[in-house]
PDB file of N, CA and C in Angstrom:
ATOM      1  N   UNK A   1       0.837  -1.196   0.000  1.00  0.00           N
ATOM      2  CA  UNK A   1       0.000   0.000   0.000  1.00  0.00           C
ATOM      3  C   UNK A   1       0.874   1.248   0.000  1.00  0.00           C
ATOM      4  N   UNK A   2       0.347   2.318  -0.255  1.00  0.00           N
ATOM      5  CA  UNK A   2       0.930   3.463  -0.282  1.00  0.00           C
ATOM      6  C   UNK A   2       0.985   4.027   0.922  1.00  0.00           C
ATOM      7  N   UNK A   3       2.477   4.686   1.209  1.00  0.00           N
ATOM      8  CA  UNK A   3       2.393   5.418   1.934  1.00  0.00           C
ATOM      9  C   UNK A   3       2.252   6.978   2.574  1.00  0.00           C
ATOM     10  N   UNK A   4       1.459   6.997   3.192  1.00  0.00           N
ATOM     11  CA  UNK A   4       1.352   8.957   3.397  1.00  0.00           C
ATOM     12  C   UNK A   4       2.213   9.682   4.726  1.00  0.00           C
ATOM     13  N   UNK A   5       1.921  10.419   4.782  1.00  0.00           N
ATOM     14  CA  UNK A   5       2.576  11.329   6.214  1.00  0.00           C
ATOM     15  C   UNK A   5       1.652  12.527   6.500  1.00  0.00           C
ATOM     16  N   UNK A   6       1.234  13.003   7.563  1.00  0.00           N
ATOM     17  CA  UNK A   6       0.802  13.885   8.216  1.00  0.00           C
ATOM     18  C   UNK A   6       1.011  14.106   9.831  1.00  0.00           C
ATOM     19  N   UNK A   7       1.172  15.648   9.773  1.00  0.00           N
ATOM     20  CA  UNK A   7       1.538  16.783  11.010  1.00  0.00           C
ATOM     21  C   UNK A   7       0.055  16.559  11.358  1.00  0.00           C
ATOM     22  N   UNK A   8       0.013  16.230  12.692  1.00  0.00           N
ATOM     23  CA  UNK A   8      -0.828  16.662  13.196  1.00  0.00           C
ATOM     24  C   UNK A   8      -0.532  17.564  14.497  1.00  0.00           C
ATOM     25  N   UNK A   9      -1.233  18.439  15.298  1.00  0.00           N
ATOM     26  CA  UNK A   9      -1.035  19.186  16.229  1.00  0.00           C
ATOM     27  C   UNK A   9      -2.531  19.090  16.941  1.00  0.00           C
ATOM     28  N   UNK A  10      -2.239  18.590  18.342  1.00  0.00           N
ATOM     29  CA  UNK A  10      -3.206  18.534  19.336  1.00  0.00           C
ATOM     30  C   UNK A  10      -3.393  19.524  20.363  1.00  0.00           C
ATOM     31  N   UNK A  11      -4.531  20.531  20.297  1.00  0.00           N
ATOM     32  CA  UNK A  11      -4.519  21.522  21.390  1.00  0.00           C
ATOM     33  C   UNK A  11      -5.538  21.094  22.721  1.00  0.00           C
ATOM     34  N   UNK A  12      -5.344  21.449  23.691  1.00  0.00           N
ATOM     35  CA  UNK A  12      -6.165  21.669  24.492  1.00  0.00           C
ATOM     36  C   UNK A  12      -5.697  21.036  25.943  1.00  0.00           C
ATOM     37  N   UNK A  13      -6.587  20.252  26.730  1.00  0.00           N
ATOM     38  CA  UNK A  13      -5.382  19.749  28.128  1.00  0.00           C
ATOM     39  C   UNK A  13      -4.482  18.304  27.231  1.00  0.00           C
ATOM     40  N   UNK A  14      -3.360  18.857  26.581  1.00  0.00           N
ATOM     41  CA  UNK A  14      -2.832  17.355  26.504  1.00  0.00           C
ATOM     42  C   UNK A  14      -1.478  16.985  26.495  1.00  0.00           C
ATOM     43  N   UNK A  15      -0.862  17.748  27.572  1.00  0.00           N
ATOM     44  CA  UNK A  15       0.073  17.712  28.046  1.00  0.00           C
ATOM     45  C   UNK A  15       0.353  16.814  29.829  1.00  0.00           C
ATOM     46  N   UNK A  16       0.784  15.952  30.050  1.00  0.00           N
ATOM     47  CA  UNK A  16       0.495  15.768  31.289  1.00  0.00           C
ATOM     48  C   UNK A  16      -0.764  14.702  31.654  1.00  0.00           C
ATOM     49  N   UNK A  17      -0.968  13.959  30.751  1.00  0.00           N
ATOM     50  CA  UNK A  17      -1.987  13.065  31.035  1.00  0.00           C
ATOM     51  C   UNK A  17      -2.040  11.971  29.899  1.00  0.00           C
ATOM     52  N   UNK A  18      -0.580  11.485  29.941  1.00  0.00           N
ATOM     53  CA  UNK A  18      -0.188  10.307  29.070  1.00  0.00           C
ATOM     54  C   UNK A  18      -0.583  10.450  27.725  1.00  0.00           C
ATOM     55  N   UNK A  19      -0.676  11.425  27.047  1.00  0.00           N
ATOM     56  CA  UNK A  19      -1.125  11.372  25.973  1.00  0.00           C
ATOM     57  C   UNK A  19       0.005  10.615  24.856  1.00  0.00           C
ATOM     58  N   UNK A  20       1.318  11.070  24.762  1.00  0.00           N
ATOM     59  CA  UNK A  20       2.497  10.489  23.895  1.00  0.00           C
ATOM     60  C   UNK A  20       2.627   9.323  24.544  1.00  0.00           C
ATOM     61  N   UNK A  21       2.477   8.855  25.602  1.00  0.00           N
ATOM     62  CA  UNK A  21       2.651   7.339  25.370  1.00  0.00           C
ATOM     63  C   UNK A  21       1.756   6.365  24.830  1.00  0.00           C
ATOM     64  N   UNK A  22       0.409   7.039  24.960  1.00  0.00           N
ATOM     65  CA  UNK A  22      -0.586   6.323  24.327  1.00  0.00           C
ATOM     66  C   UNK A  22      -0.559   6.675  22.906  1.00  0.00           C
ATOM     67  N   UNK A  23      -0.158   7.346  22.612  1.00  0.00           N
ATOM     68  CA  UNK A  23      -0.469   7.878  20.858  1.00  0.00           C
ATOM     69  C   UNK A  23       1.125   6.646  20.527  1.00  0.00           C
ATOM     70  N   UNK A  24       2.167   6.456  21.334  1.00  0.00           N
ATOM     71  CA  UNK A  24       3.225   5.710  20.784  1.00  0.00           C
ATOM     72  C   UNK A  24       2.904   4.266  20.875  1.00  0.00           C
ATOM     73  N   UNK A  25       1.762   3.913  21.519  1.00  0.00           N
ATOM     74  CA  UNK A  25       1.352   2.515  22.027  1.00  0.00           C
ATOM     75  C   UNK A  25       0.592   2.401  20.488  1.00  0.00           C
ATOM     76  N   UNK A  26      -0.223   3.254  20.329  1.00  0.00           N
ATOM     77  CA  UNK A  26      -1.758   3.372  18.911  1.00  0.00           C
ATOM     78  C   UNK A  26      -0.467   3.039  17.480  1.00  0.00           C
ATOM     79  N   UNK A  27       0.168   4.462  17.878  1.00  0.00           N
ATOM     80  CA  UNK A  27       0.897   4.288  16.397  1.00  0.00           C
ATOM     81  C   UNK A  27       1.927   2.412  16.330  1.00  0.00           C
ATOM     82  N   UNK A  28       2.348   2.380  17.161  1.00  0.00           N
ATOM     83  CA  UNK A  28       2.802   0.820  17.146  1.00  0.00           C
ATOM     84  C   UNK A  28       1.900   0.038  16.904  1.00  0.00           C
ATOM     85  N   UNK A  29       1.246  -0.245  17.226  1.00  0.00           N
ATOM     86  CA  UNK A  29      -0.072  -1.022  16.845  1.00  0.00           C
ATOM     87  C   UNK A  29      -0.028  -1.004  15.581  1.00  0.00           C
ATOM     88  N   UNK A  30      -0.625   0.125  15.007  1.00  0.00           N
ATOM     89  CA  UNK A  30      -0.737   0.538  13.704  1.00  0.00           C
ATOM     90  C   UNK A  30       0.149   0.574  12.656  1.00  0.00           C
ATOM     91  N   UNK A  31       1.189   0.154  12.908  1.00  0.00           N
ATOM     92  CA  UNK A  31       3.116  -0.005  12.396  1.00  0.00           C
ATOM     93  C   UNK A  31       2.790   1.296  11.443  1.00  0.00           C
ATOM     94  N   UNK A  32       2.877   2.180  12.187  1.00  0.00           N
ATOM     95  CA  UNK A  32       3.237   3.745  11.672  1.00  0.00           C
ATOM     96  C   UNK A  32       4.569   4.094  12.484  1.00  0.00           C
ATOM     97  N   UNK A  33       5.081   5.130  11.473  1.00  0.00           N
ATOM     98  CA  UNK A  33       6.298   5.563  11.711  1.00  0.00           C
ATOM     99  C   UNK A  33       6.364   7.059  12.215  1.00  0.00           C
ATOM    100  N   UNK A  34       7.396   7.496  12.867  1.00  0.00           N
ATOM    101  CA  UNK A  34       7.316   8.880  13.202  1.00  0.00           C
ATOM    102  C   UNK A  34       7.940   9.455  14.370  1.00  0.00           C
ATOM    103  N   UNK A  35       7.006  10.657  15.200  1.00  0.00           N
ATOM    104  CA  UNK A  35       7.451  10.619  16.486  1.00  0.00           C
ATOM    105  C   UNK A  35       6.290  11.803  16.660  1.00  0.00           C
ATOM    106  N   UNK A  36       6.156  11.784  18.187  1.00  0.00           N
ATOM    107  CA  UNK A  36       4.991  12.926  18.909  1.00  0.00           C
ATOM    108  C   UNK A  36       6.062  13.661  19.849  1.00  0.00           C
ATOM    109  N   UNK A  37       5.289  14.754  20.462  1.00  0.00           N
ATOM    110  CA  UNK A  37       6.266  15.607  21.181  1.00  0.00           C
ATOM    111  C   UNK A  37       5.300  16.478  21.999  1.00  0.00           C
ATOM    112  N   UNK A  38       5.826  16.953  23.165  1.00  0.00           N
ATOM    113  CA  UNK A  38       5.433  18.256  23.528  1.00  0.00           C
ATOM    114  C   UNK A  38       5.937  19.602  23.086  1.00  0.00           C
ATOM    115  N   UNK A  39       5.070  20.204  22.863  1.00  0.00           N
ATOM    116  CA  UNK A  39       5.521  22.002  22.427  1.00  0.00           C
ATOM    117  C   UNK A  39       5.676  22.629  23.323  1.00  0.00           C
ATOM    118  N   UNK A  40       6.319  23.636  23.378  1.00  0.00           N
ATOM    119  CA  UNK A  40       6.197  24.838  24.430  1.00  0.00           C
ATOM    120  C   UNK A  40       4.943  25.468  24.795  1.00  0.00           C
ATOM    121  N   UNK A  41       4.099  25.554  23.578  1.00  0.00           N
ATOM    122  CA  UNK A  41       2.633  26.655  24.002  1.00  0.00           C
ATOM    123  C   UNK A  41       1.555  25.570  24.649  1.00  0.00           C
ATOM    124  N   UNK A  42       2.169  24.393  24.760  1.00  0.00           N
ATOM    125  CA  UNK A  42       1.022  23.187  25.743  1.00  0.00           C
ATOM    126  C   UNK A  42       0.207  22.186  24.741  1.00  0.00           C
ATOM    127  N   UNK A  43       0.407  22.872  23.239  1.00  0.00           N
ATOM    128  CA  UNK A  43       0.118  21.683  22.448  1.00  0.00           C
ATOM    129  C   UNK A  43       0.965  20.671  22.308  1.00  0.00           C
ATOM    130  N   UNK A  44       0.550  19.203  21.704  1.00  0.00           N
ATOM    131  CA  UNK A  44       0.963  18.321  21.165  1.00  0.00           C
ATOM    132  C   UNK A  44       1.204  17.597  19.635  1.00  0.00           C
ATOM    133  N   UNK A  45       2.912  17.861  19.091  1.00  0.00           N
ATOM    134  CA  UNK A  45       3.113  17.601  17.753  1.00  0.00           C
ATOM    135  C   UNK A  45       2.826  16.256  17.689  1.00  0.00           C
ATOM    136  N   UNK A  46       2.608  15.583  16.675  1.00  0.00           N
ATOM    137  CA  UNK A  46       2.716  14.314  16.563  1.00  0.00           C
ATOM    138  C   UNK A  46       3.090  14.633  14.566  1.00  0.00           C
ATOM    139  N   UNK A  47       3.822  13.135  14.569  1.00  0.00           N
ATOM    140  CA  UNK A  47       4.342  13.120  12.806  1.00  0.00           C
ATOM    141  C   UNK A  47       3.628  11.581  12.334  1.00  0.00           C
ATOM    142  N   UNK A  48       2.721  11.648  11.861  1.00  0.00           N
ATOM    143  CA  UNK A  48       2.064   9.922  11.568  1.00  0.00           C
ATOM    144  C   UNK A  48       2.926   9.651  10.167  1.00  0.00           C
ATOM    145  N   UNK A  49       3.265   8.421   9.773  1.00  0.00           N
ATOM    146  CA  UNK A  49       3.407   7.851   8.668  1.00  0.00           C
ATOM    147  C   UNK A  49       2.795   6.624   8.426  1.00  0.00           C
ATOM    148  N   UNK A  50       2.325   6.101   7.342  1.00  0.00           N
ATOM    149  CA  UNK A  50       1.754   4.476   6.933  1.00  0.00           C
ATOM    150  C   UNK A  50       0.611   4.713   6.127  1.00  0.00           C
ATOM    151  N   UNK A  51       0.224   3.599   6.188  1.00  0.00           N
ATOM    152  CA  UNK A  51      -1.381   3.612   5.309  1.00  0.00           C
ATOM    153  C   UNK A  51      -2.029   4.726   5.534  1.00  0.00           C
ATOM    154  N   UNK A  52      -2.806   5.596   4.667  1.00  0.00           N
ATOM    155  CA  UNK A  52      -4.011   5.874   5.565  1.00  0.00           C
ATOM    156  C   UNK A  52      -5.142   5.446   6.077  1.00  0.00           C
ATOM    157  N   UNK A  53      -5.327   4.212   5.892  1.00  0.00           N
ATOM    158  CA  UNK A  53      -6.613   3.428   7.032  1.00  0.00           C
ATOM    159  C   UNK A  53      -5.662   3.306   8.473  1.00  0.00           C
ATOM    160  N   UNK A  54      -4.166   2.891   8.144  1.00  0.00           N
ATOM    161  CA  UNK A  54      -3.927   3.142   9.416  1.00  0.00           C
ATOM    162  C   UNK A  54      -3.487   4.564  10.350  1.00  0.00           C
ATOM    163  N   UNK A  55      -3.630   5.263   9.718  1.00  0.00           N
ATOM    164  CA  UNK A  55      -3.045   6.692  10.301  1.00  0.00           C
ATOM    165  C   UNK A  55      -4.470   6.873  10.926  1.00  0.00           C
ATOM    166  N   UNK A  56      -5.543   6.657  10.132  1.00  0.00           N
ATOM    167  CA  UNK A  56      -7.231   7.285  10.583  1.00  0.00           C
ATOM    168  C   UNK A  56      -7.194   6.453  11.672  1.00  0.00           C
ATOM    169  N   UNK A  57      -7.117   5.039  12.095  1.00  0.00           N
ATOM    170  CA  UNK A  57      -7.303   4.201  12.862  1.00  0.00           C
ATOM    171  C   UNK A  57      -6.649   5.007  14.502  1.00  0.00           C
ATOM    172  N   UNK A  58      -5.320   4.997  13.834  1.00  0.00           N
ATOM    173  CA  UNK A  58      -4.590   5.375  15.398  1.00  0.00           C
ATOM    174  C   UNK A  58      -5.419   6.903  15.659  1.00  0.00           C
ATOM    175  N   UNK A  59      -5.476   7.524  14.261  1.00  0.00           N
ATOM    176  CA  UNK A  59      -6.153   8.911  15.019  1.00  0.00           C
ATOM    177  C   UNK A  59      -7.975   8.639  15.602  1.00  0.00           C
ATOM    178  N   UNK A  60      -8.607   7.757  15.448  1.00  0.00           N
ATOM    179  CA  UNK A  60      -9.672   7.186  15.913  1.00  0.00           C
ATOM    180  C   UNK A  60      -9.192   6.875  17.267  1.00  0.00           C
ATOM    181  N   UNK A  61      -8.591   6.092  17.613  1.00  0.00           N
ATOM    182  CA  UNK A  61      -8.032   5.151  19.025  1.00  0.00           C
ATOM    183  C   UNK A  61      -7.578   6.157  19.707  1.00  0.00           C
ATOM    184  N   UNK A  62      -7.156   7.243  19.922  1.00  0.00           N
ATOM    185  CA  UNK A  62      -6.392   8.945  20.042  1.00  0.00           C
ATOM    186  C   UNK A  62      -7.711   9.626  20.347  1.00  0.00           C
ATOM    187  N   UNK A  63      -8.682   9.717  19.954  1.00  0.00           N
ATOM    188  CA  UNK A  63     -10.027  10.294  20.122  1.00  0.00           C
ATOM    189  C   UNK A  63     -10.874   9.897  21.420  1.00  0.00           C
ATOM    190  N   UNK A  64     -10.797   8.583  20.901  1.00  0.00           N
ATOM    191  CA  UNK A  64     -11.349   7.583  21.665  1.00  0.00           C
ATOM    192  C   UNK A  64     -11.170   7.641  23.107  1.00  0.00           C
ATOM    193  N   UNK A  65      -9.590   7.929  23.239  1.00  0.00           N
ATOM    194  CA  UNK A  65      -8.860   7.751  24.580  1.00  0.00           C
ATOM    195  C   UNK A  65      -8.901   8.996  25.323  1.00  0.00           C
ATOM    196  N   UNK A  66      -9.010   9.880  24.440  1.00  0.00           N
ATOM    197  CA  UNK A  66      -8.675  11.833  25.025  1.00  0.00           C
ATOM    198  C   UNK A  66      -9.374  12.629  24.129  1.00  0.00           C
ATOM    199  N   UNK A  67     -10.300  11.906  23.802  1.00  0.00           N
ATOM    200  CA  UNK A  67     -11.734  13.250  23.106  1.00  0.00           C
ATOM    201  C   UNK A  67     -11.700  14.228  23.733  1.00  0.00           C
ATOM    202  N   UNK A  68     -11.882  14.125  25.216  1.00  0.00           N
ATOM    203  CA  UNK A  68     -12.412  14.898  26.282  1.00  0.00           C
ATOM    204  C   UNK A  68     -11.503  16.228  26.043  1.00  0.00           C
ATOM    205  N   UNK A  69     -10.307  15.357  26.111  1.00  0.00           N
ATOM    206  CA  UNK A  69      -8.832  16.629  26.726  1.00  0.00           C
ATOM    207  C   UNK A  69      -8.903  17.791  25.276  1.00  0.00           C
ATOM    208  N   UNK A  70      -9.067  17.452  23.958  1.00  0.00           N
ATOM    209  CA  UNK A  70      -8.832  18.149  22.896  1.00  0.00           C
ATOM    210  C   UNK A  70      -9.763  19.125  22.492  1.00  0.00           C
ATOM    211  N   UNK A  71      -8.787  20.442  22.293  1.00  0.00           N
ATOM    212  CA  UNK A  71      -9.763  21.187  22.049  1.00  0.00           C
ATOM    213  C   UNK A  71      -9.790  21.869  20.950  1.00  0.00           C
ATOM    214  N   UNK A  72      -8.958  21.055  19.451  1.00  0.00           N
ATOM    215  CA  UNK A  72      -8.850  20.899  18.597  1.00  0.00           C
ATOM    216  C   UNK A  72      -7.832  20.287  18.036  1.00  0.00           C
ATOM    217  N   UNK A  73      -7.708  19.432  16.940  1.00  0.00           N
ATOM    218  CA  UNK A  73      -7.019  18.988  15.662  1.00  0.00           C
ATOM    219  C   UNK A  73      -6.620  19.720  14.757  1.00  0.00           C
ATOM    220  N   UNK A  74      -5.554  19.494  14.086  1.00  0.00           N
ATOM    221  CA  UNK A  74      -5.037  20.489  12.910  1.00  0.00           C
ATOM    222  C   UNK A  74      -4.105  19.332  12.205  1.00  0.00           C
ATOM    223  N   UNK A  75      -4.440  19.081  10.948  1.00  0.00           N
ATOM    224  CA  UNK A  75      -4.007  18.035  10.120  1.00  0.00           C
ATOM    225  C   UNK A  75      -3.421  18.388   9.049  1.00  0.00           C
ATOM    226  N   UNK A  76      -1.976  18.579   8.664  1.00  0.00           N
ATOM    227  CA  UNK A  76      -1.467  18.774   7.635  1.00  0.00           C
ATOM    228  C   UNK A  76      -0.926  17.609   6.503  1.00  0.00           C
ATOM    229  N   UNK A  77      -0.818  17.503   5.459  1.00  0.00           N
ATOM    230  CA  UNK A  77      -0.339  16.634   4.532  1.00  0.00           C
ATOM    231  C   UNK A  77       0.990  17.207   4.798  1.00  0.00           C
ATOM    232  N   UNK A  78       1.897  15.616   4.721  1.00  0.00           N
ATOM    233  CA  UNK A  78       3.052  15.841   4.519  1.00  0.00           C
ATOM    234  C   UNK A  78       3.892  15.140   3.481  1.00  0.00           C
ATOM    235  N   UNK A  79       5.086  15.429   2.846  1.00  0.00           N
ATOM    236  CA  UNK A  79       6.131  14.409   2.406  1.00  0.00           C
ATOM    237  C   UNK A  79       5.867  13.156   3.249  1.00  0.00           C
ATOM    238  N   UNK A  80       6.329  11.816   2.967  1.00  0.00           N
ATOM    239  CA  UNK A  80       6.492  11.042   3.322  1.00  0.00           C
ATOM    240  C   UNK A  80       8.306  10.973   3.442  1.00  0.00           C
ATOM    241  N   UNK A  81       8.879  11.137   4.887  1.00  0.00           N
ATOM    242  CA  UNK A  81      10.257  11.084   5.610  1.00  0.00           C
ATOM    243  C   UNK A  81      11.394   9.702   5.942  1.00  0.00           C
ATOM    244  N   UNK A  82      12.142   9.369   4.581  1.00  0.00           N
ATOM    245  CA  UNK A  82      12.592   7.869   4.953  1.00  0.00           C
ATOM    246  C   UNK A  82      13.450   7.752   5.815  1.00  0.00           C
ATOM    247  N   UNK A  83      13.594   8.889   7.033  1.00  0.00           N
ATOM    248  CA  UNK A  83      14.400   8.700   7.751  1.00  0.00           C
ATOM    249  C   UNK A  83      13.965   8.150   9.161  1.00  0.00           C
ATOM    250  N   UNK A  84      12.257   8.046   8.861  1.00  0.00           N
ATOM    251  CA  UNK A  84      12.091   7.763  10.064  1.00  0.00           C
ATOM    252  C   UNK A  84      11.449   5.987   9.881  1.00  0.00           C
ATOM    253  N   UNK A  85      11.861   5.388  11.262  1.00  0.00           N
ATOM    254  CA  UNK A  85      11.778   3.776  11.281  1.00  0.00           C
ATOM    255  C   UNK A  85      10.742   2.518  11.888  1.00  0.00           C
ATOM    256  N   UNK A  86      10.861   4.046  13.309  1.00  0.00           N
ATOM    257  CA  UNK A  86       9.670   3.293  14.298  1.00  0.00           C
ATOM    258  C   UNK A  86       9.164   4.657  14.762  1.00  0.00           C
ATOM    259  N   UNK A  87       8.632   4.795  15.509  1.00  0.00           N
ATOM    260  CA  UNK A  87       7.795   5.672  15.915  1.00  0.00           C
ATOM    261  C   UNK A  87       8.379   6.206  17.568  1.00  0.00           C
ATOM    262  N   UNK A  88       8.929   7.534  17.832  1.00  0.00           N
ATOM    263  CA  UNK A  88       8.885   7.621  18.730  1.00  0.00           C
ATOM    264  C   UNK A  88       8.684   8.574  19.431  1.00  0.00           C
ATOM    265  N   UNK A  89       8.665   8.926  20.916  1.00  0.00           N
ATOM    266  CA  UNK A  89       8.518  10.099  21.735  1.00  0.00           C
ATOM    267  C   UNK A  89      10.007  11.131  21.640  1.00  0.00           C
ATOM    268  N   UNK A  90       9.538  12.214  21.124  1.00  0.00           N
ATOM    269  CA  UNK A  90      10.557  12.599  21.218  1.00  0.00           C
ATOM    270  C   UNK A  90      11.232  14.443  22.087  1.00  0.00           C
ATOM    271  N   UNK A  91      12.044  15.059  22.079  1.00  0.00           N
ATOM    272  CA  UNK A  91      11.388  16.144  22.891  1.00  0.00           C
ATOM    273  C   UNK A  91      12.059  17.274  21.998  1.00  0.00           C
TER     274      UNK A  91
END
């Protein structure tokens, strides 16, 4: 299958309430590649790579887990990055 990449950026409480380890648990699952992060202004980067049924999936399972905390999504298309292998937390 083809592969895609997208920036996503998570606002709202999601700093401080396991959010990157669970988004690194989803994206493993999902054998997506990449890495998530905390920002300075209290949002959360994340970099998805793989299918897109599986990128929607982990971002479904991500919803699922911290609907509550988000107080918006922002989804960019990206290049697809062959430098990245596994997916990780990064700072």
């Amino acid at each position: 299958m083809n592969q895609t990449a997208k920036q996503i950026i998570f606002t709202g409480r999601v700093q401080g309430v396991g959010f990157r380890y669970t988004a690194q648990r989803a994206a493993s699952r999902y054998d997506l590649t990449g890495f998530v992060r905390n920002c300075p202004d209290g949002s959360v980067e994340a970099f998805l790579q793989g299918t897109k049924p599986n990128i929607q999936a982990c971002l479904d399972d991500l919803k699922d887990a911290f609907g509550g905390y988000f107080r918006d999504i922002n989804t960019t298309d990206q290049p697809v990055n062959p430098q990245y292998h596994d997916f990780r937390i990064t700072y």
